[in-house]
Protein backbone atom coordinates (compact mmCIF):
# COMPACT_ATOMS: atom_id res chain seq x y z
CA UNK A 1 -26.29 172.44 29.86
CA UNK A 2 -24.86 169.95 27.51
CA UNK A 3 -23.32 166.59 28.84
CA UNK A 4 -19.71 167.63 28.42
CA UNK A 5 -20.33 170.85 30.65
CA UNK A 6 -22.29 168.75 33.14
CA UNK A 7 -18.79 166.22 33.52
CA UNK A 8 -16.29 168.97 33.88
CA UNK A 9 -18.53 170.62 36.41
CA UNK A 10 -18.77 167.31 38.31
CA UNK A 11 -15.46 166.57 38.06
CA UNK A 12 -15.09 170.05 39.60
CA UNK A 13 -17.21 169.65 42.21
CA UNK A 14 -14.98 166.34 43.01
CA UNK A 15 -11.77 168.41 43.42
CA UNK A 16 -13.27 170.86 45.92
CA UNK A 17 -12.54 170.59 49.40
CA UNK A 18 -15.10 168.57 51.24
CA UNK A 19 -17.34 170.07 54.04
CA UNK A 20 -16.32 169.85 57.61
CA UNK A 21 -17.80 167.74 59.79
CA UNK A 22 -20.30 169.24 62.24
CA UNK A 23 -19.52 168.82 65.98
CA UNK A 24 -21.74 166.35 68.12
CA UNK A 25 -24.13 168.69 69.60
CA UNK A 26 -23.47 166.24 72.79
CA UNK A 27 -20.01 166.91 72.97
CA UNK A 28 -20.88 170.54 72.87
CA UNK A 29 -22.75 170.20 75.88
CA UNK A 30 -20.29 168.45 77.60
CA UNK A 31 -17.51 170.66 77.27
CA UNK A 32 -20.03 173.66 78.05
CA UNK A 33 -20.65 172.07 81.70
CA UNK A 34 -17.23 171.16 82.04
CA UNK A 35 -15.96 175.29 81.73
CA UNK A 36 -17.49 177.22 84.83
CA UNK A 37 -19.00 180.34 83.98
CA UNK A 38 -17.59 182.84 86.92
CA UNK A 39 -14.91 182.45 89.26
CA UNK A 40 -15.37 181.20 92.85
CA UNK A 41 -15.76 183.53 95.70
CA UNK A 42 -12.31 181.53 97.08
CA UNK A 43 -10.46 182.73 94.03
CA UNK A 44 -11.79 186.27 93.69
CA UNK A 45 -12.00 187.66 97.42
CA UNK A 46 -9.73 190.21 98.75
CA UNK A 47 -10.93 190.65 101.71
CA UNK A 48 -9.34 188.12 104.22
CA UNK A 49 -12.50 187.84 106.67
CA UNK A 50 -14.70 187.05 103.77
CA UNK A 51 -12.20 184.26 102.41
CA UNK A 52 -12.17 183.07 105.66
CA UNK A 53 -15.92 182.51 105.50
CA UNK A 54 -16.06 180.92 102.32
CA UNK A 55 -13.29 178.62 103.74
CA UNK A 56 -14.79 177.15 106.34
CA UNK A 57 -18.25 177.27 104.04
CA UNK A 58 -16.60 175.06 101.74
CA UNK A 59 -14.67 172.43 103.90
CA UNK A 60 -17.62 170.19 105.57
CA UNK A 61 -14.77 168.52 107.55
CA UNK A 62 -13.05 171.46 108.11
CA UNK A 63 -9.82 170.44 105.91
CA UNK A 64 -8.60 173.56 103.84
CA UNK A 65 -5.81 172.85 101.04
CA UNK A 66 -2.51 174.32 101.49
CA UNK A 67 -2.62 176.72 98.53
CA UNK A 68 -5.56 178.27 100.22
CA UNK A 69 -4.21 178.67 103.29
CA UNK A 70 -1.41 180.46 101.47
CA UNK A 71 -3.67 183.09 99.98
CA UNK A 72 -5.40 184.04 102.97
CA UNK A 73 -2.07 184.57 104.76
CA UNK A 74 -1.11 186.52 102.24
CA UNK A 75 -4.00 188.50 101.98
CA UNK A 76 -3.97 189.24 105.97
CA UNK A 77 -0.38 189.84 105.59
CA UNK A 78 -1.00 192.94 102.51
CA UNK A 79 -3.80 193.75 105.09
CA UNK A 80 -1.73 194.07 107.77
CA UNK A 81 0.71 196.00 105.89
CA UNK A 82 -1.45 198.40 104.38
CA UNK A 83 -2.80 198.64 108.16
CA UNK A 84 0.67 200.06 109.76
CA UNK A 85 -0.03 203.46 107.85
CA UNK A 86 -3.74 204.44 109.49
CA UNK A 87 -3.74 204.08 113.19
CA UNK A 88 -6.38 202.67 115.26
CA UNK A 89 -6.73 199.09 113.68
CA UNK A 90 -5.45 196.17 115.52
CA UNK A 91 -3.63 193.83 113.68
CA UNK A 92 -0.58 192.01 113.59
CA UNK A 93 -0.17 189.81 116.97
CA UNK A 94 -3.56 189.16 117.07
CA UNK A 95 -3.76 187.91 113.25
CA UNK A 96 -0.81 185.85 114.31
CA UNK A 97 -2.86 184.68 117.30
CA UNK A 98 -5.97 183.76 115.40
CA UNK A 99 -3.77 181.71 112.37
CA UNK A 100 -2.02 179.77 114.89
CA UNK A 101 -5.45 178.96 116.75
CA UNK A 102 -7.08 177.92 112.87
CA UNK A 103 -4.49 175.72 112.77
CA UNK A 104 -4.51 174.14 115.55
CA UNK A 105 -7.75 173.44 115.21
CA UNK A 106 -7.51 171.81 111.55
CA UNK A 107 -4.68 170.02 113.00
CA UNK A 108 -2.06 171.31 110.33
CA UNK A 109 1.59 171.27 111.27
CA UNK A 110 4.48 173.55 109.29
């Protein structure tokens, strides 16, 4: 190539858009351990027994948040529900019987 070809083609390659930077591999890490993989058991349970399970797995002092509570009521509750159509499982009081006794013993007021 002659000199003036070799200018132009640098001034060229002056014009085009520079490379992106690559991403610190440790910041790639980071944010990798910072996204779980799955879902917990707590989040993805329907069945109310099991939840219950997990619950008291989880909680070494026996304290269960609010928001949890509310999804295994609800999840009794659909249970319950679902329940009053096939005859011959007991539910209702007793669920009532057993919340009221949980939390008593976690020592939550409503």
């Amino acid at each position: 190539m002659d000199p003036t070809s070799l200018e132009r083609l640098a001034a060229l390659k002056r014009q085009l858009p520079q490379k992106l930077p690559l991403p610190d591999q440790a910041a790639d890490k980071k944010s990798a351990q910072r996204q779980p993989m799955g879902r917990h058991p707590l989040e993805t349970t329907q069945d109310p027994e099991h939840l219950f399970e997990e619950l008291m797995n989880a909680s070494p002092d026996g304290h269960v948040p609010d928001h949890l509570l509310r999804r295994l009521r609800g999840l009794e509750q659909q249970r319950a529900e679902g329940a009053g159509d096939r005859p011959g499982l007991p539910m209702g009081d007793r669920e009532q019987e057993q919340y009221s006794l949980f939390e008593a013993l976690l020592g939550d007021e409503d």
